[in-house]
N, C-alpha and C. Protein backbone atom coordinates (compact mmCIF):
# COMPACT_ATOMS: atom_id res chain seq x y z
N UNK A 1 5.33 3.42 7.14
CA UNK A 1 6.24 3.40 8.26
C UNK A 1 7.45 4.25 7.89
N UNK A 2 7.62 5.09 9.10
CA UNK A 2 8.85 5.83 8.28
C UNK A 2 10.05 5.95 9.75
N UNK A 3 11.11 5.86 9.30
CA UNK A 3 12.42 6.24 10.25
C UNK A 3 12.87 7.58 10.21
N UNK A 4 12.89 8.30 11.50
CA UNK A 4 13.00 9.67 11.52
C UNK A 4 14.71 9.92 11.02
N UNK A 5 15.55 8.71 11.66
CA UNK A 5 17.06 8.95 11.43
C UNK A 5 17.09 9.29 10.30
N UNK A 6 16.88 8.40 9.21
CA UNK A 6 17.61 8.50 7.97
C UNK A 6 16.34 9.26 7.21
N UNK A 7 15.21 9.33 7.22
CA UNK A 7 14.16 9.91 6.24
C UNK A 7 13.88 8.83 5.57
N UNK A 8 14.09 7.72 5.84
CA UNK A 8 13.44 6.33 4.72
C UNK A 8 11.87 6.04 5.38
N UNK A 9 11.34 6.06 4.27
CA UNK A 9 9.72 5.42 4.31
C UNK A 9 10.04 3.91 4.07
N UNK A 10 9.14 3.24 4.60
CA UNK A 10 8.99 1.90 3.97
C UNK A 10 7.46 1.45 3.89
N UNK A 11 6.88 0.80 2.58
CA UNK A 11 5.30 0.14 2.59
C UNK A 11 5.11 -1.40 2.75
N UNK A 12 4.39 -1.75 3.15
CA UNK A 12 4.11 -3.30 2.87
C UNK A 12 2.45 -3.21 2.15
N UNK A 13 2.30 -3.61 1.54
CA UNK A 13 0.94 -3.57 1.08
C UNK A 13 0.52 -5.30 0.82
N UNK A 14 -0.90 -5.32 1.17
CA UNK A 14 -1.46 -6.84 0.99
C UNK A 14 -2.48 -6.69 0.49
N UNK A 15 -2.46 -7.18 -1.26
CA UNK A 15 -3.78 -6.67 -1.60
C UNK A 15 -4.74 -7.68 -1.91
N UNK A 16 -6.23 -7.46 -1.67
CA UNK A 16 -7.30 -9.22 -1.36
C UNK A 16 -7.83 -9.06 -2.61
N UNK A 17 -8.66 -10.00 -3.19
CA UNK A 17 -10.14 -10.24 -3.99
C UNK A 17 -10.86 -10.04 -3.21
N UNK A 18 -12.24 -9.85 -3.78
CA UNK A 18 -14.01 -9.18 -3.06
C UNK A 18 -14.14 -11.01 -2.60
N UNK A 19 -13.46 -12.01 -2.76
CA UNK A 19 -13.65 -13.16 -1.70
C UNK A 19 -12.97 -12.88 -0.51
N UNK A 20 -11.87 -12.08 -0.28
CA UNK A 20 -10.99 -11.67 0.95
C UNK A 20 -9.89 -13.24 0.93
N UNK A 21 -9.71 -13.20 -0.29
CA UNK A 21 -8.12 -13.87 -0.26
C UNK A 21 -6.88 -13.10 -0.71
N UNK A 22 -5.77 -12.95 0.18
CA UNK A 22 -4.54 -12.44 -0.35
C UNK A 22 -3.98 -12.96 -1.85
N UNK A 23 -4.55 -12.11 -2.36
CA UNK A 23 -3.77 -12.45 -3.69
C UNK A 23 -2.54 -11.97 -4.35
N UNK A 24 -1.87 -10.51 -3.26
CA UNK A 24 -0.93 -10.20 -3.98
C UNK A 24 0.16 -9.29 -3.13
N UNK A 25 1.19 -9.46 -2.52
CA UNK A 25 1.86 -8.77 -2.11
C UNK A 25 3.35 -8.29 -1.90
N UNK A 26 3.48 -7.26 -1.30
CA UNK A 26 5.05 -6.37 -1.74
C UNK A 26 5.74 -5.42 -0.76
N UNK A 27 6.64 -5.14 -0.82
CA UNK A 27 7.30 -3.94 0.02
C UNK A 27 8.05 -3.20 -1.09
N UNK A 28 8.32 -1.78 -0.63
CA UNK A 28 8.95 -0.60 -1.04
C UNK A 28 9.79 0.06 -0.03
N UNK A 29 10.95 0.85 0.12
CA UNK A 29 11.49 1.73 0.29
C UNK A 29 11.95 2.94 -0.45
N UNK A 30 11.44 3.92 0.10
CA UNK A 30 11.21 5.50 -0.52
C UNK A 30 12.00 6.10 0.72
N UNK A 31 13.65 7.09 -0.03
CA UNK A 31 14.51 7.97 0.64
C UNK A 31 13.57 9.53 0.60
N UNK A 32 13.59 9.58 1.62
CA UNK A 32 13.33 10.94 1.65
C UNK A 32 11.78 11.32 2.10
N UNK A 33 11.27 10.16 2.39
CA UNK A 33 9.95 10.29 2.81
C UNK A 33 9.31 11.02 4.16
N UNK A 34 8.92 11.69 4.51
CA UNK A 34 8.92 12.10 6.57
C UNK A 34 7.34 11.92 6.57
N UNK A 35 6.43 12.08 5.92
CA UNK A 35 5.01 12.41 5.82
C UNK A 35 4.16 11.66 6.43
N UNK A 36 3.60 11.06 7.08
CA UNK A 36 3.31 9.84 7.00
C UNK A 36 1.22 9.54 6.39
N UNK A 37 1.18 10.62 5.82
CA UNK A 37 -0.02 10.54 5.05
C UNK A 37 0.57 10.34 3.47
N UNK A 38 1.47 10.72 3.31
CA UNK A 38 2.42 10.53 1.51
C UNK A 38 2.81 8.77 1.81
N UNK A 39 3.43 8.39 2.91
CA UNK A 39 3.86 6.59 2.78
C UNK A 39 2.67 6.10 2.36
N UNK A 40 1.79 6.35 3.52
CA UNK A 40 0.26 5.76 3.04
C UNK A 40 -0.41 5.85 1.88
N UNK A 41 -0.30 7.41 1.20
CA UNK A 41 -0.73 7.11 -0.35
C UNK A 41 0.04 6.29 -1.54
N UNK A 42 1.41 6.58 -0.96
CA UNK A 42 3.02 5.71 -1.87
C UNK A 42 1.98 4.11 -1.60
N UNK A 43 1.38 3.55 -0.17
CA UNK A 43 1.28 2.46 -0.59
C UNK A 43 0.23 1.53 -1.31
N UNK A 44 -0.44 2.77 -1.56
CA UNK A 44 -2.12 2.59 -2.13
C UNK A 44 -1.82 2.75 -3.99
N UNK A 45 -1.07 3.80 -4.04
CA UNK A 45 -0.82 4.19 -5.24
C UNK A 45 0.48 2.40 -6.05
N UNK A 46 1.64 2.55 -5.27
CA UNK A 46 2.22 1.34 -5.61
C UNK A 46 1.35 -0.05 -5.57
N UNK A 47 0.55 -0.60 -4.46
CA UNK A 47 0.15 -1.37 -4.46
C UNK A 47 -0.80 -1.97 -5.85
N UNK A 48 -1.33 -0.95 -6.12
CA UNK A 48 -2.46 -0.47 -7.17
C UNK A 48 -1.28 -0.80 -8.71
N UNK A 49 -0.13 -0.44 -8.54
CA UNK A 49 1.03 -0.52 -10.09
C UNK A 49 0.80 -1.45 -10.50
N UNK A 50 1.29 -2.13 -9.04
CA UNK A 50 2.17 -3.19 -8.59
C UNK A 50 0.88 -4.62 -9.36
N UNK A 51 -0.31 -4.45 -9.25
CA UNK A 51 -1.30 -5.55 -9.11
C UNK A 51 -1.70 -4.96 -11.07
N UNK A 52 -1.50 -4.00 -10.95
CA UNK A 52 -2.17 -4.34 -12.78
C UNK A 52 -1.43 -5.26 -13.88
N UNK A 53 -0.23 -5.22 -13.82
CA UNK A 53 0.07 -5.59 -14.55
C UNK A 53 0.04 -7.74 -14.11
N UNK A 54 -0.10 -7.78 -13.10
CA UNK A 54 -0.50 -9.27 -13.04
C UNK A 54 -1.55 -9.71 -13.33
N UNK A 55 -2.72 -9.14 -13.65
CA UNK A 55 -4.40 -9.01 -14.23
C UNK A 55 -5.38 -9.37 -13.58
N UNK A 56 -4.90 -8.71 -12.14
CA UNK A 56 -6.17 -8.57 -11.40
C UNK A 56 -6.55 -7.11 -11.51
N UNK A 57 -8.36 -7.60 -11.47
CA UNK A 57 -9.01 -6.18 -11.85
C UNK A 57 -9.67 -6.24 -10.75
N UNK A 58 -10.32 -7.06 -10.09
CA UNK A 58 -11.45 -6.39 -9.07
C UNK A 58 -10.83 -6.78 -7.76
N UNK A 59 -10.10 -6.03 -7.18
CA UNK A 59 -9.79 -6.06 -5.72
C UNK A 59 -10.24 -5.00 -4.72
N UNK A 60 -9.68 -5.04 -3.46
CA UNK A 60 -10.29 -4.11 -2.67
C UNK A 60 -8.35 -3.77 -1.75
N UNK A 61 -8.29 -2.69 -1.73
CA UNK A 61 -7.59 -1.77 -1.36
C UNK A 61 -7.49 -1.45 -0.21
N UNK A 62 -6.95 -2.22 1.17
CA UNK A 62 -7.28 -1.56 2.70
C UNK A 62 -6.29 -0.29 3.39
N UNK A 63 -6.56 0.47 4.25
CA UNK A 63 -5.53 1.45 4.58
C UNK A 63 -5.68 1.70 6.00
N UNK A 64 -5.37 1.96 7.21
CA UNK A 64 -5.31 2.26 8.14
C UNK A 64 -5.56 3.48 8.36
N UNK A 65 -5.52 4.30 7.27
CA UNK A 65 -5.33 6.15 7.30
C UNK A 65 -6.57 6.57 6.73
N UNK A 66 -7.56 7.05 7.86
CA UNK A 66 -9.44 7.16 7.30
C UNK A 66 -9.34 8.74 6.11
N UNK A 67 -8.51 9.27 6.46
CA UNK A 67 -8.40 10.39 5.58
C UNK A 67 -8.03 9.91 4.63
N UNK A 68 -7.02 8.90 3.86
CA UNK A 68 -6.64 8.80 2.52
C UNK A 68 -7.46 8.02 2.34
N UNK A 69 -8.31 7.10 3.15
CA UNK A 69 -9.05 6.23 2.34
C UNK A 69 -10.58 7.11 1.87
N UNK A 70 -10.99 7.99 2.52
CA UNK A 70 -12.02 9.21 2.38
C UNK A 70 -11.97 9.65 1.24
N UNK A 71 -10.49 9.90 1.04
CA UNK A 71 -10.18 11.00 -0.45
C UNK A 71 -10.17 9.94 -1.45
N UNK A 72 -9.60 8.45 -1.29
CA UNK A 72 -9.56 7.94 -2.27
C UNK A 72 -11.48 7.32 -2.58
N UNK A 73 -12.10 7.18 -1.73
CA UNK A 73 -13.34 7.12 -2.02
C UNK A 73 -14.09 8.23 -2.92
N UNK A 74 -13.45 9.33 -2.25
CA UNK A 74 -14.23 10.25 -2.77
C UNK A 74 -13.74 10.63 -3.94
N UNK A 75 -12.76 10.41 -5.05
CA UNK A 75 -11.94 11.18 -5.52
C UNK A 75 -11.68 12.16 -5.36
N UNK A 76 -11.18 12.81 -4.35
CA UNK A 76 -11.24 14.02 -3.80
C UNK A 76 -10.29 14.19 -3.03
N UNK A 77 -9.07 15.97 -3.14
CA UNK A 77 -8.29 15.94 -1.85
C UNK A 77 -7.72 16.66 -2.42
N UNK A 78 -7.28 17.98 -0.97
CA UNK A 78 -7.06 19.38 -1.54
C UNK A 78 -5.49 19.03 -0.43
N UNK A 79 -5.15 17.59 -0.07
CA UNK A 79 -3.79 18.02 0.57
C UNK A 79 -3.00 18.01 -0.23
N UNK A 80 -2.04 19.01 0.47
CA UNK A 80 -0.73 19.91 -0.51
C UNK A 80 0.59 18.27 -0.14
N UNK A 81 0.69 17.70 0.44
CA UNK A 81 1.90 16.63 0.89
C UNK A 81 1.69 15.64 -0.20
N UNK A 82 0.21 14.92 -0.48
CA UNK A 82 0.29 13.66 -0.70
C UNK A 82 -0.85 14.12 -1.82
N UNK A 83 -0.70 15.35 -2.20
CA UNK A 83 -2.32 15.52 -3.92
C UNK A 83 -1.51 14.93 -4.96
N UNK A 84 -0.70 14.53 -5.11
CA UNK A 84 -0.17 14.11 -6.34
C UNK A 84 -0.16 12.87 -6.95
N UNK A 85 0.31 12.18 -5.37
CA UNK A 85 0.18 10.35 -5.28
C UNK A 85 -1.36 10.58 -5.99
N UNK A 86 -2.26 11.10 -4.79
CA UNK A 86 -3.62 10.95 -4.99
C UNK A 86 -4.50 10.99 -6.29
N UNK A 87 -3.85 11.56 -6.66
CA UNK A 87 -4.15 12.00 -8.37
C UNK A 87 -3.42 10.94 -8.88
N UNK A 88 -2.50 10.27 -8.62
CA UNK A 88 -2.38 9.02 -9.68
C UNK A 88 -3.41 7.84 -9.21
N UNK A 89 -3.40 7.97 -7.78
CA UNK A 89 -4.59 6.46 -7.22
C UNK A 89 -5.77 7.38 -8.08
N UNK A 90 -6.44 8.39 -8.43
CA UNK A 90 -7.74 8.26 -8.94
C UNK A 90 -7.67 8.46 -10.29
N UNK A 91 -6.79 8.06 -11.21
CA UNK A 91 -5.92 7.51 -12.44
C UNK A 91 -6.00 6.23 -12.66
N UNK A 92 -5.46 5.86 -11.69
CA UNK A 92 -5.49 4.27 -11.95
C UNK A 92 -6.52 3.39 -11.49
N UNK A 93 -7.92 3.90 -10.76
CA UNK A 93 -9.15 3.54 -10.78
C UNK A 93 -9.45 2.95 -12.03
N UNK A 94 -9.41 3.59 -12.85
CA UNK A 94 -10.09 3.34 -13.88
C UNK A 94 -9.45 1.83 -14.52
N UNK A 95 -8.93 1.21 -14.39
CA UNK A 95 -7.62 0.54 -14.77
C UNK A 95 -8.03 -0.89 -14.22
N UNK A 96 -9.43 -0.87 -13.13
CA UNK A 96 -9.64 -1.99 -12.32
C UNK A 96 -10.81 -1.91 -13.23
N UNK A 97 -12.11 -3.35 -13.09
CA UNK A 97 -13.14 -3.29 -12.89
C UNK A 97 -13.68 -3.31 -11.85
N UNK A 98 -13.43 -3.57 -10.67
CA UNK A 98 -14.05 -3.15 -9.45
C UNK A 98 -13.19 -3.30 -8.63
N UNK A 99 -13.05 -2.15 -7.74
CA UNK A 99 -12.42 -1.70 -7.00
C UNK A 99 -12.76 -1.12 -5.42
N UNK A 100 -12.16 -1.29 -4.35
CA UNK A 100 -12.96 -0.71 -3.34
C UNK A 100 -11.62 -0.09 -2.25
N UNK A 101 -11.86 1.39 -2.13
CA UNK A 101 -10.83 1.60 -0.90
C UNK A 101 -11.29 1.07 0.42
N UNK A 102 -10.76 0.39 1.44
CA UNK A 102 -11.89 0.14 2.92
C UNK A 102 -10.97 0.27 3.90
N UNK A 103 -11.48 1.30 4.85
CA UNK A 103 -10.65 1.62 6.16
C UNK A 103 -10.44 0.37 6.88
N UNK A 104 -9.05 0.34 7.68
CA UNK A 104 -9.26 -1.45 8.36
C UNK A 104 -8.38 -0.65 9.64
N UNK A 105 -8.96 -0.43 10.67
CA UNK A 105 -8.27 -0.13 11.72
C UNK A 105 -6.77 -0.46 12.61
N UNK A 106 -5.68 -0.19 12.64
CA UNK A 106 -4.02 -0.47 12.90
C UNK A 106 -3.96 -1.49 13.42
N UNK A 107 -4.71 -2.67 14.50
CA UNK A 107 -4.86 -3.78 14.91
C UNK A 107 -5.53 -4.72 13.76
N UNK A 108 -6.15 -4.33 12.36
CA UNK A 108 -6.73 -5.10 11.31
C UNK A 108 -5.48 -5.35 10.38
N UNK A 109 -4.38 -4.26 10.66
CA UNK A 109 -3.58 -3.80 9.05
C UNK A 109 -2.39 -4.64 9.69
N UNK A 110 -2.23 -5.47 10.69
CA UNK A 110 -0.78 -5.82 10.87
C UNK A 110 0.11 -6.83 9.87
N UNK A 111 -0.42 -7.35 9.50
CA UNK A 111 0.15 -7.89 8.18
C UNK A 111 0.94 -6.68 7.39
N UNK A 112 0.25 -5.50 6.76
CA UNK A 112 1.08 -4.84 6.48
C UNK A 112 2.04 -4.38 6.92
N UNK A 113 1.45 -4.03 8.07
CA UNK A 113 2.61 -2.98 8.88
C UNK A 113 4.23 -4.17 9.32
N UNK A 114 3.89 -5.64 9.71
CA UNK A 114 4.64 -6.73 9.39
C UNK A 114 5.88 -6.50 8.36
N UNK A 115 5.36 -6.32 7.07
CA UNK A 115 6.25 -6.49 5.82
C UNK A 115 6.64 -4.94 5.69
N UNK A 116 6.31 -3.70 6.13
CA UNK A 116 7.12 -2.52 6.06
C UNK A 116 8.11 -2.44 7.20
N UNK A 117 7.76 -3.32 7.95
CA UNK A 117 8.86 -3.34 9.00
C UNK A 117 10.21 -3.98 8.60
N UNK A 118 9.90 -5.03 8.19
CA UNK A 118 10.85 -5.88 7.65
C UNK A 118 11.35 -5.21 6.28
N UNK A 119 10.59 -4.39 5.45
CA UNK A 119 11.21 -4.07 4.65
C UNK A 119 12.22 -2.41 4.82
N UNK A 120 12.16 -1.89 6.10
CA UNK A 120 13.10 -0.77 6.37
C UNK A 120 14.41 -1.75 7.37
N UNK A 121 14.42 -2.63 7.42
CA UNK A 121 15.75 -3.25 7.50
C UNK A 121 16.40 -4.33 6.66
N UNK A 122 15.59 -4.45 5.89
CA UNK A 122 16.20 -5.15 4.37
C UNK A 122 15.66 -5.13 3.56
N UNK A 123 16.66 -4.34 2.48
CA UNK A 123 15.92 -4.09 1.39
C UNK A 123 16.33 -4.97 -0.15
N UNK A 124 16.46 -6.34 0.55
CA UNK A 124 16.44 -7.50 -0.65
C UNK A 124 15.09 -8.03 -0.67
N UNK A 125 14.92 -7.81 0.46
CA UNK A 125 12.76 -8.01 1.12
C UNK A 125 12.19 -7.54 -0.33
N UNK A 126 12.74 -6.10 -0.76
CA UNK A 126 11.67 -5.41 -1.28
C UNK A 126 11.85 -5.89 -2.87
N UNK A 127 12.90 -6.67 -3.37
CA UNK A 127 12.98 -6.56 -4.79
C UNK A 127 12.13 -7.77 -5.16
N UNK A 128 11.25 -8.66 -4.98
CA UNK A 128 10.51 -9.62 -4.97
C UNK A 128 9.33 -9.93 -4.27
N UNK A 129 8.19 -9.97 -4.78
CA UNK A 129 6.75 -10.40 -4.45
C UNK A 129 6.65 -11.67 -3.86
N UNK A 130 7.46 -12.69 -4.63
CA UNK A 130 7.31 -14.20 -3.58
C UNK A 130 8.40 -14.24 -2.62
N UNK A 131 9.52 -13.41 -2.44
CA UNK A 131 10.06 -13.41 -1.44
C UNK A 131 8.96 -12.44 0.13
N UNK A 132 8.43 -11.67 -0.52
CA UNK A 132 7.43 -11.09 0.59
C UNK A 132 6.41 -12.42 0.68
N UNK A 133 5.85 -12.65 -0.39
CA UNK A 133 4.63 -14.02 -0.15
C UNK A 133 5.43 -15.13 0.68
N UNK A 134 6.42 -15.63 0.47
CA UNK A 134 7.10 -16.73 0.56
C UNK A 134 7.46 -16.69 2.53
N UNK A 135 7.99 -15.39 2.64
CA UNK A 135 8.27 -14.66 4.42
C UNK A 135 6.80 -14.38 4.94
N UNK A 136 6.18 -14.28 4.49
CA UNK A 136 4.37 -14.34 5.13
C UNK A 136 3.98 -15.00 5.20
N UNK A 137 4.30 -16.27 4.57
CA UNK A 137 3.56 -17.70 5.12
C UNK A 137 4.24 -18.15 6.03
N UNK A 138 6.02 -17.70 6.36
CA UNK A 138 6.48 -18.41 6.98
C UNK A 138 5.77 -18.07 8.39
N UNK A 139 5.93 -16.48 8.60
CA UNK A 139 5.42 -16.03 9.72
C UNK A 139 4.39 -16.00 10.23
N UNK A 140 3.09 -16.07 9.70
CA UNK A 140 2.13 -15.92 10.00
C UNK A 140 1.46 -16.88 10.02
């Protein structure tokens, strides 16, 4: 999600187990962002940081954006905006034992899109995982 005024991106990412339980989630704000295929990799690539070091290995990865989820399937992608993120998401593949990118269509992803909303108007949202977990149970 990005705001044209100021150039701030914001992500919410919700990432499941291959049972399809939320096991882990977050927001970010990134100055300077306009792209909106680069937010989408910022939130695949962060989401992905964000979950190793808590020691989950086999999750599945959803995105709304069929092109980044294509490239991240494929390891593959010759775009000049967002090849860089991309090259760290097929970096940090390796880092899971099983892993899955899966397209989830903009009426599937609202949960995310939920917590990037909330996180481009407050950004105390973003410095805490159970403050995002903790505001998602309330709401939802």
């Amino acid at each position: 999600m990005v705001t044209s005024t100021d150039r701030t991106g914001a992500i919410g990412f919700v990432v499941s187990d291959f049972a399809d339980n939320i096991i882990f989630a977050g927001a970010r704000r990134f100055s300077g962002i306009i792209t909106p295929l680069v937010i989408e990799a910022l939130a695949i690539r962060t989401s992905m940081e964000e979950t190793i070091p808590k020691g989950f290995s086999a999750v599945i990865f959803e995105g709304d954006c069929q092109v980044l989820i294509n490239a991240a399937n494929a390891s593959s992608s010759d775009d000049r905006d967002a090849g860089v993120v991309l090259e760290d998401i097929f970096n940090l593949v390796f880092r899971f034992s099983e892993i899955r990118f899966q397209y989830v269509n903009r009426k599937c992803n609202w949960v995310a899109h939920l917590v990037a909303k909330k996180a481009l108007i407050d950004d105390c949202f973003c410095r805490s995982h159970h403050t995002v977990m903790e505001w998602l149970t309330q709401v939802c």
